[in-house]
C-alpha atoms as a PDB file:
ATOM      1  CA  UNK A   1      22.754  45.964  31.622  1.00  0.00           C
ATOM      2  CA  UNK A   2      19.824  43.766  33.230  1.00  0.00           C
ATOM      3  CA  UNK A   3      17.347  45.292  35.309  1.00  0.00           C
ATOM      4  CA  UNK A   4      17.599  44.994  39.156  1.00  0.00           C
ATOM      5  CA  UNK A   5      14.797  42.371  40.119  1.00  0.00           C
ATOM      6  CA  UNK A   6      13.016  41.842  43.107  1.00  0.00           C
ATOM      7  CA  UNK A   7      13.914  38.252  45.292  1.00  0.00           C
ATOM      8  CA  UNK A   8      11.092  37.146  46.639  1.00  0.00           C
ATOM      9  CA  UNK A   9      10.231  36.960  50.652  1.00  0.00           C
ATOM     10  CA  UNK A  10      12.269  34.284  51.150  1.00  0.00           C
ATOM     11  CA  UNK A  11      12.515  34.626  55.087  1.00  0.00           C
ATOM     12  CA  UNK A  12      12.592  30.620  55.432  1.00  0.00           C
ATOM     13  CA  UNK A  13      16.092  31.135  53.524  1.00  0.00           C
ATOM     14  CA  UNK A  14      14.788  28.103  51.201  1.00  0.00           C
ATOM     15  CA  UNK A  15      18.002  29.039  48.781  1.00  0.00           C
ATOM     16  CA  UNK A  16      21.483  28.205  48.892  1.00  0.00           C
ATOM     17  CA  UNK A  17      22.218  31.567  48.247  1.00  0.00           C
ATOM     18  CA  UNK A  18      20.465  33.034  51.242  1.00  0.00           C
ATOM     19  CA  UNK A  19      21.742  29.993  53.804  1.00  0.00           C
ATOM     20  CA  UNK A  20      24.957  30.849  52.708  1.00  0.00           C
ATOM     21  CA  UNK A  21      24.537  34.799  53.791  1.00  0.00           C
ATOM     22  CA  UNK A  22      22.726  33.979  56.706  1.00  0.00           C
ATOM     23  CA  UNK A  23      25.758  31.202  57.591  1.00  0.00           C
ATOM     24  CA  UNK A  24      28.034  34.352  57.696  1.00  0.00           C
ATOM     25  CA  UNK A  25      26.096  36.693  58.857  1.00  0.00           C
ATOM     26  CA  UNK A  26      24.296  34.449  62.056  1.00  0.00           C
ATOM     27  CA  UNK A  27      26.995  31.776  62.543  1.00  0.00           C
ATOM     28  CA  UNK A  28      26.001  31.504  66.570  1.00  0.00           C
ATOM     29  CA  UNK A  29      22.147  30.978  65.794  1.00  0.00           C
ATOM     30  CA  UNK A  30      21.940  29.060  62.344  1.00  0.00           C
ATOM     31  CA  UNK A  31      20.685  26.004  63.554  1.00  0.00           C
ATOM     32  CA  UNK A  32      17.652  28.267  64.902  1.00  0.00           C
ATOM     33  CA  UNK A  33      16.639  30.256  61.869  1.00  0.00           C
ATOM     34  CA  UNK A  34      17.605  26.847  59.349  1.00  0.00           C
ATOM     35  CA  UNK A  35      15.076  24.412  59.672  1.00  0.00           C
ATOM     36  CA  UNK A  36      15.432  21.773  56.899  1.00  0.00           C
ATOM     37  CA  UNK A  37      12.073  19.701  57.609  1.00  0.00           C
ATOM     38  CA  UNK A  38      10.027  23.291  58.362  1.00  0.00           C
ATOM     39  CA  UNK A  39      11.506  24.242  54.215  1.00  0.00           C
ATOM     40  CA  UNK A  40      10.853  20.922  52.970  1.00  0.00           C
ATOM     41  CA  UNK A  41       6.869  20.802  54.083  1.00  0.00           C
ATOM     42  CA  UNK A  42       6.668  24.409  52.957  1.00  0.00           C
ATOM     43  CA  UNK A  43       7.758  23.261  49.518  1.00  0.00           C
ATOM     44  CA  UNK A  44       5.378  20.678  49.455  1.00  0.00           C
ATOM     45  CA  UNK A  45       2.440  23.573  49.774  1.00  0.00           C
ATOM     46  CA  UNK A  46       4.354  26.391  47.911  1.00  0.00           C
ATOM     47  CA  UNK A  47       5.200  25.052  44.887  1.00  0.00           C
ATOM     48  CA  UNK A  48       1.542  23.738  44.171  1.00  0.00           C
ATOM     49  CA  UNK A  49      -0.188  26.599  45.169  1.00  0.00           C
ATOM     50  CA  UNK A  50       1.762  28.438  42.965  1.00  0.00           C
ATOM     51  CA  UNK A  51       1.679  26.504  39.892  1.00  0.00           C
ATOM     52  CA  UNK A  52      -2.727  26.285  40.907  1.00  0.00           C
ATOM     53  CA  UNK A  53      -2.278  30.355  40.658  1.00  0.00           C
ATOM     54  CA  UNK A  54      -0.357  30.261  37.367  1.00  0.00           C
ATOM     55  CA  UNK A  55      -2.814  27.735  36.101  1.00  0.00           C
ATOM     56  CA  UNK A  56      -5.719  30.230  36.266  1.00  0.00           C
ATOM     57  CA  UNK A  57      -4.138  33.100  35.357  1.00  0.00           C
ATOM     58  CA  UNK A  58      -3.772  31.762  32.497  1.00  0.00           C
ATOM     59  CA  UNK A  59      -7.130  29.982  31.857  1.00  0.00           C
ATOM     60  CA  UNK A  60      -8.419  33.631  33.057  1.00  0.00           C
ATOM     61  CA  UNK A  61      -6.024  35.561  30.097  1.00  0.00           C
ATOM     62  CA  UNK A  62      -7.044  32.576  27.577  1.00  0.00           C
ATOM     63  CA  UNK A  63     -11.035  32.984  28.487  1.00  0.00           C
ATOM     64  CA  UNK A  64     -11.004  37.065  28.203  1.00  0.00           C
ATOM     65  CA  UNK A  65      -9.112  36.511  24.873  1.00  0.00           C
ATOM     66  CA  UNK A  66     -11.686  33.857  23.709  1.00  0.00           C
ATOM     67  CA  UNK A  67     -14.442  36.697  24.486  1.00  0.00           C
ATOM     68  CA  UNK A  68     -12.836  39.475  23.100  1.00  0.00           C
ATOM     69  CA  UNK A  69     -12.570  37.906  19.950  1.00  0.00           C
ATOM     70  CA  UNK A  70     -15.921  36.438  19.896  1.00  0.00           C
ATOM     71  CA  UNK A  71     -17.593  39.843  20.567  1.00  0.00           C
ATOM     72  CA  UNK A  72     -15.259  41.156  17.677  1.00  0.00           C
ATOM     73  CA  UNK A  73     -16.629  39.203  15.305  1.00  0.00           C
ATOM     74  CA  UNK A  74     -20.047  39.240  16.285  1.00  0.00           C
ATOM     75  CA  UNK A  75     -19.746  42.880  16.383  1.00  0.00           C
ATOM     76  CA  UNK A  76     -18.596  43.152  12.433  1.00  0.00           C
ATOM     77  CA  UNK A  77     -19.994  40.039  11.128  1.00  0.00           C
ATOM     78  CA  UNK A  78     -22.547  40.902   7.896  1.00  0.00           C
ATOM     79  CA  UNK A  79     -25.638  39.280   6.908  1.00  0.00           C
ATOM     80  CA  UNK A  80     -24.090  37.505   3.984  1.00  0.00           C
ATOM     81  CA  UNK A  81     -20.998  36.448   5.346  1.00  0.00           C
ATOM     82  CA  UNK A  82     -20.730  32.462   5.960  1.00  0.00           C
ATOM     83  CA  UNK A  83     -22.535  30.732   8.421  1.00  0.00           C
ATOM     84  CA  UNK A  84     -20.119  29.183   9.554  1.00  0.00           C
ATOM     85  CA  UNK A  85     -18.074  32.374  11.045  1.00  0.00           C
ATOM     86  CA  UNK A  86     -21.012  32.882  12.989  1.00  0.00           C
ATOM     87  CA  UNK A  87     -21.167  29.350  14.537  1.00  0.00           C
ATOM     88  CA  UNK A  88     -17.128  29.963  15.445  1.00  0.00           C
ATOM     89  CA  UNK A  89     -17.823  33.212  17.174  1.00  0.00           C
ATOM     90  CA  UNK A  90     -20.723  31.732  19.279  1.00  0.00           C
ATOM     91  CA  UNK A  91     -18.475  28.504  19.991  1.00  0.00           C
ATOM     92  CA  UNK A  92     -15.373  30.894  21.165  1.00  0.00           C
ATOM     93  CA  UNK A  93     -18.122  32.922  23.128  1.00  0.00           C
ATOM     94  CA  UNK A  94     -19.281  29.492  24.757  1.00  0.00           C
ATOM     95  CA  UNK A  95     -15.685  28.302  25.848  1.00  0.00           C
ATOM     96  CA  UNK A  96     -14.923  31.848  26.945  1.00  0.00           C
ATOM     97  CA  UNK A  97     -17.553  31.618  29.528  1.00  0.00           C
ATOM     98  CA  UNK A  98     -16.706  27.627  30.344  1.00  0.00           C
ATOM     99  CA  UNK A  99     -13.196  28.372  30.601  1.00  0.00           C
ATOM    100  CA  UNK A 100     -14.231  31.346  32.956  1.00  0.00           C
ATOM    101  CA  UNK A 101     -16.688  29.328  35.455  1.00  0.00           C
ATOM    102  CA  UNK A 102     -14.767  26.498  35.572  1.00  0.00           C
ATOM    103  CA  UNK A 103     -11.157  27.585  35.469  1.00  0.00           C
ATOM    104  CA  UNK A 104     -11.303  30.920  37.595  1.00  0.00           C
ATOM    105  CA  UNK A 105     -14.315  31.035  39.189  1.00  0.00           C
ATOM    106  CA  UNK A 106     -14.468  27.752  40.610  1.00  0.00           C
ATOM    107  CA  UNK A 107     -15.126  28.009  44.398  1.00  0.00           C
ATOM    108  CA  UNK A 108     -13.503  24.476  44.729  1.00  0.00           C
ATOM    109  CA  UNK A 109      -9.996  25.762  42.835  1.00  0.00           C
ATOM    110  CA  UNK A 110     -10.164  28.782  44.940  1.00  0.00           C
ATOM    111  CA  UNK A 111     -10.410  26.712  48.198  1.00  0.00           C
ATOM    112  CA  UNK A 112      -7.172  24.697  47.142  1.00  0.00           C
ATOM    113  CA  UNK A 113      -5.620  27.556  46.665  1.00  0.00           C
ATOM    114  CA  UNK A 114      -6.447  29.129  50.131  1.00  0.00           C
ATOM    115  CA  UNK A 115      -6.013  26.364  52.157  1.00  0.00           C
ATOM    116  CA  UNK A 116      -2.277  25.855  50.849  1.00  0.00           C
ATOM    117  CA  UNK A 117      -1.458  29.669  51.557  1.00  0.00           C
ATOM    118  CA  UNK A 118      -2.973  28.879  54.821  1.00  0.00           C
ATOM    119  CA  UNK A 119      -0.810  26.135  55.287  1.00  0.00           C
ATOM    120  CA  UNK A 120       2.667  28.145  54.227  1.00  0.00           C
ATOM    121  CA  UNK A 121       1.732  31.360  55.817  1.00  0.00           C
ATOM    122  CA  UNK A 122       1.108  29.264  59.266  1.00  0.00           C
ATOM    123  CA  UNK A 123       4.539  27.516  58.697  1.00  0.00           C
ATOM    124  CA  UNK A 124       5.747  30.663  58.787  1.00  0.00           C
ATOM    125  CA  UNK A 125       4.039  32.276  61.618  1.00  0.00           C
ATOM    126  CA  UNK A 126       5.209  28.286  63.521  1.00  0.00           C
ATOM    127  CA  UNK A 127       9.057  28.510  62.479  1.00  0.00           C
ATOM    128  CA  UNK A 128       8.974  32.485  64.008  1.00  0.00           C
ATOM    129  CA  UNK A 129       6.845  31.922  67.026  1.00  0.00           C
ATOM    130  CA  UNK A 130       9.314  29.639  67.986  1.00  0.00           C
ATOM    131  CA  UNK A 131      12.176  32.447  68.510  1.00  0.00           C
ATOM    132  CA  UNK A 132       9.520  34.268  70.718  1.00  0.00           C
ATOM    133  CA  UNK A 133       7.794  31.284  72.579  1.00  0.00           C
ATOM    134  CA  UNK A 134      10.691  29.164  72.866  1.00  0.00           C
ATOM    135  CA  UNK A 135      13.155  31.622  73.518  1.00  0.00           C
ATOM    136  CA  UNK A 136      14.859  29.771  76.736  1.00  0.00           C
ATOM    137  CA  UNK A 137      15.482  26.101  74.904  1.00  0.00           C
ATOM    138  CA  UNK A 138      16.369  28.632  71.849  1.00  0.00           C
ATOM    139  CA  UNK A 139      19.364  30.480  73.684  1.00  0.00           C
ATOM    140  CA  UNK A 140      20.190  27.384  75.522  1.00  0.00           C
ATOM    141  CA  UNK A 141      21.146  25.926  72.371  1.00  0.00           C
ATOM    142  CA  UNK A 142      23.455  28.491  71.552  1.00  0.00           C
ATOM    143  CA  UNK A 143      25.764  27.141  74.784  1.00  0.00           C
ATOM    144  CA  UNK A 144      27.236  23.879  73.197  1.00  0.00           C
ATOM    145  CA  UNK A 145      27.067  20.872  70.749  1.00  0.00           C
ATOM    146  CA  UNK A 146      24.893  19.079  73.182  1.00  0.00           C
ATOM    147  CA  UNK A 147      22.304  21.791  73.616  1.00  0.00           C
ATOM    148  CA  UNK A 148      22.191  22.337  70.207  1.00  0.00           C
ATOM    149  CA  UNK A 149      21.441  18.821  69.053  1.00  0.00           C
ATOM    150  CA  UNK A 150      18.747  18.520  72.168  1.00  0.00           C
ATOM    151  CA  UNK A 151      17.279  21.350  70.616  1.00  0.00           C
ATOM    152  CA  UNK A 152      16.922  20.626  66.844  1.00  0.00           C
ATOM    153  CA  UNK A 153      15.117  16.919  68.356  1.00  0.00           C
ATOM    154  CA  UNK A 154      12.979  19.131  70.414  1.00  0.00           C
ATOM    155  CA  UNK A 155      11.950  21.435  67.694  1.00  0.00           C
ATOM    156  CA  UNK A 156      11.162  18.381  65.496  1.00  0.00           C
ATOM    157  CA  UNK A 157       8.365  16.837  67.970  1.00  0.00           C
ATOM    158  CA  UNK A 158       7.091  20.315  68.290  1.00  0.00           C
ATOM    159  CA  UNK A 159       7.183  20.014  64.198  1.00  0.00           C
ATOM    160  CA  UNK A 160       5.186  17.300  64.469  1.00  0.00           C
ATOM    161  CA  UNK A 161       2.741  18.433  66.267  1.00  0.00           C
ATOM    162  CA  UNK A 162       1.843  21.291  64.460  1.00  0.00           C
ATOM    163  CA  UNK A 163       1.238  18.838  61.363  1.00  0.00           C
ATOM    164  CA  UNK A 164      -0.810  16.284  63.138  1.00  0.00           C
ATOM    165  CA  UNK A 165      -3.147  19.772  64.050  1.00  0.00           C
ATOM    166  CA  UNK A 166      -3.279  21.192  60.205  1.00  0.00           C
ATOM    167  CA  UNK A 167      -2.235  18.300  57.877  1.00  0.00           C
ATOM    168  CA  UNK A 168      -5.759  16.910  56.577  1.00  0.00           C
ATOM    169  CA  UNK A 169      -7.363  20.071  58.621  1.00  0.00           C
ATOM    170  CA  UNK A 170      -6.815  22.702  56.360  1.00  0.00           C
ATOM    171  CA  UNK A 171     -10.431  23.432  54.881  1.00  0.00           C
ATOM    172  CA  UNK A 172     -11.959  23.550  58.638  1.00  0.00           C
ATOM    173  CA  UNK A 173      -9.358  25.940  60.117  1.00  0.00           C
ATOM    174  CA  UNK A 174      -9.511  28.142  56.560  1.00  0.00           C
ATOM    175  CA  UNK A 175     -13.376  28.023  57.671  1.00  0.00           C
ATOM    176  CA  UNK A 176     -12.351  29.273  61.366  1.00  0.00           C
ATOM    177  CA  UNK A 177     -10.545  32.178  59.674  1.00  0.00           C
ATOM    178  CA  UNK A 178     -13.258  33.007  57.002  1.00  0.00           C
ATOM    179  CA  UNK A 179     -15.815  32.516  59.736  1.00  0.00           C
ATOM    180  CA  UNK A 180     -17.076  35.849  61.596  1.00  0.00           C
ATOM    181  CA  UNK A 181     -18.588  33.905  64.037  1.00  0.00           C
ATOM    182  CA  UNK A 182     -15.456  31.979  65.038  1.00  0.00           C
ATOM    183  CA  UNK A 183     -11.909  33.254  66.158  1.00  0.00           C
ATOM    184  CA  UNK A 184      -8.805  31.278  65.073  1.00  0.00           C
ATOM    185  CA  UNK A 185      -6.091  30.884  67.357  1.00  0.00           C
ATOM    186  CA  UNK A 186      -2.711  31.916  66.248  1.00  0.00           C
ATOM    187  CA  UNK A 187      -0.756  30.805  69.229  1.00  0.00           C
ATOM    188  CA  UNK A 188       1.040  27.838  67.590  1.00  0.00           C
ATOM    189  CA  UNK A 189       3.254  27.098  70.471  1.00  0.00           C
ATOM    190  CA  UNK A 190       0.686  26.534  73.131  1.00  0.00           C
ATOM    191  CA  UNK A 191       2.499  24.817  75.688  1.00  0.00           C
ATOM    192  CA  UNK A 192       5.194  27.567  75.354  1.00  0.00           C
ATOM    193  CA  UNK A 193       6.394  31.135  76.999  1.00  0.00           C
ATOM    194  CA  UNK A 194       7.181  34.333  75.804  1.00  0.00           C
ATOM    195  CA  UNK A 195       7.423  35.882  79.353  1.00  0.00           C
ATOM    196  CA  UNK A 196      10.981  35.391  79.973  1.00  0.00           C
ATOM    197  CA  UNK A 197      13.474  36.844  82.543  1.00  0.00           C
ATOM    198  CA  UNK A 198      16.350  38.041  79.975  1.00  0.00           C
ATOM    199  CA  UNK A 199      18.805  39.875  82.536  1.00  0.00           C
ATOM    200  CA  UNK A 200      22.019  38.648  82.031  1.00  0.00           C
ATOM    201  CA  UNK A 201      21.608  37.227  78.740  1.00  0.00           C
ATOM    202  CA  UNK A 202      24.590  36.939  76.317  1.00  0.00           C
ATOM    203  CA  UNK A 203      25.107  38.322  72.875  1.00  0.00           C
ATOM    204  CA  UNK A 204      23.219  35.036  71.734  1.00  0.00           C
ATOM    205  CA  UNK A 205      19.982  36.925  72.273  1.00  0.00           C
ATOM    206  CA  UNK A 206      21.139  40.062  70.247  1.00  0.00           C
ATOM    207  CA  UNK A 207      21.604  37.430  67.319  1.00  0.00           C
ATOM    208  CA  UNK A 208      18.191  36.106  67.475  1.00  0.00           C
ATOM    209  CA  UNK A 209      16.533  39.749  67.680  1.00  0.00           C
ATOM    210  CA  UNK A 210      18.734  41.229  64.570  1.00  0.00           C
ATOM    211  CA  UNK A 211      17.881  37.633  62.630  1.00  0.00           C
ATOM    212  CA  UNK A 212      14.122  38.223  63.837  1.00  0.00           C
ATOM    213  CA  UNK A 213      14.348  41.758  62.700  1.00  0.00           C
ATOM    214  CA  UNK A 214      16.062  41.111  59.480  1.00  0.00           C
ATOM    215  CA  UNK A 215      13.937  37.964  58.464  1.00  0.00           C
ATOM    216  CA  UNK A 216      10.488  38.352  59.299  1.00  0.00           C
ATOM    217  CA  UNK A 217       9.947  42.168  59.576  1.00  0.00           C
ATOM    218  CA  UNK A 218      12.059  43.621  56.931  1.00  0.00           C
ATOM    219  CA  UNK A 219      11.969  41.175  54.095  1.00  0.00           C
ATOM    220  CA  UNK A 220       8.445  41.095  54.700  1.00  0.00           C
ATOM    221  CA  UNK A 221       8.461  44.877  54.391  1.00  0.00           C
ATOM    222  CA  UNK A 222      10.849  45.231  51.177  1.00  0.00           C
ATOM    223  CA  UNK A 223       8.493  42.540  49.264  1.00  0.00           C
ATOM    224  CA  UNK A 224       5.142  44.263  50.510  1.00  0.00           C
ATOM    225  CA  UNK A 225       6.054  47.594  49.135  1.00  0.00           C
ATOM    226  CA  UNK A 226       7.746  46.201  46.232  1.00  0.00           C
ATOM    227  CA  UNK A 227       4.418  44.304  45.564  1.00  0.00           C
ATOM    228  CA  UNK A 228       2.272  47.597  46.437  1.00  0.00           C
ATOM    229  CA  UNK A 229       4.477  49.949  44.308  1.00  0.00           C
ATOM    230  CA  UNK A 230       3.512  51.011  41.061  1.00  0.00           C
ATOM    231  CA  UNK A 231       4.051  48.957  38.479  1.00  0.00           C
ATOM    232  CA  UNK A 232       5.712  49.687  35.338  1.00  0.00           C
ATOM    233  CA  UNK A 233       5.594  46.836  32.745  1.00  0.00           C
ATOM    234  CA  UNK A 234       2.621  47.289  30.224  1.00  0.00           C
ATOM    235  CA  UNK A 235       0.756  43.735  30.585  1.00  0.00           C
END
């Protein structure tokens, strides 16, 4: 029997899989929590910045090895073995510490890296803001065919504007949010409204709470203590 493993937080429902539970589950608000173009510029960040995090993991295991095994044989080399063993542990020793400096701890790799989580983890923050500061348009959409359709046009300009503000911005607003000095502003619906008059609402606005609930608290819950748990494999 396989072990039980751990999906990732997939709250953007990026899988067939999870559009397809979501499809049964929130039939009345899918068009709100399934944004195609919002998944597809994710990708484009997510799947880099994870291969750039793989990538020095790697060059980080690869370097300590490198080291280890230099300082091993420098450690039980003899004064009459060959020179040459000597010249091979100092070499290894050498590209241990390039491979470190340059593959790891290279402040212009780690920026990359940053700035593309900063990009994903803002999509996400966008594509839920919009259930809170958009909430009127959002229910509205809910009504009819019509309302819907208005809606997904609306949400793309608002797309677009969010990209126009980050796309080929990313290393100044990282900067705003590294920066003590300076305070970044997480309000990425400006223009919008979260103060909203919700008597006499219809079951439409229980759906967008439980999908709320469901996607952005408690899958970000299950994969933050399943990251934070103890871990159990040996490496």
């Amino acid at each position: 029997m396989s072990s039980p493993s751990q999906q990732f937080n997939d709250d953007l429902c990026s899988g067939a899989r999870d559009r397809e539970l979501a499809r049964n589950i929130f039939p009345e608000v899918l068009h709100i929590i399934d944004f195609p173009e919002l998944r597809e510029l994710f990708l484009s960040h997510d799947i880099p910045a994870n291969l750039a995090k793989r990538r020095r993991s790697l060059i980080g295991f690869v370097a300590i090895g490198l080291g280890a095994v230099a300082l091993f044989g420098a450690s039980v080399a003899q004064d009459n073995w060959p020179r040459t063993l000597a010249v091979v542990c100092a070499a290894l020793g050498a590209v241990s510490l390039l491979l470190g400096w340059f593959g790891t701890l290279s402040g212009e790799t780690k920026r990359v890296w940053l700035c593309s989580r900063l990009m994903t983890e803002s999509l996400r923050q966008f594509h839920f803001q919009t259930l809170a500061y958009r909430l009127p348009a959002v229910l509205a959409s809910t009504r009819d065919a019509a309302a819907q359709r208005r809606f997904i046009e609306e949400r793309r300009g608002w797309l677009a504007e969010f990209r126009l503000q980050y796309e080929g911005h990313l290393s100044a607003r990282l900067r705003a949010v590294l920066d003590d000095d300076d305070e970044e502003d997480f309000l990425l619906h400006p223009d919008g409204n979260w103060d909203h008059d919700l008597s006499g609402s219809d079951t439409s606005l229980q759906k967008v709470f439980l999908a709320y609930r469901l996607l952005r608290f408690e899958h970000q819950i299950q994969y933050a203590n399943y990251r934070l748990g103890a871990d159990q494999r040996i490496f």
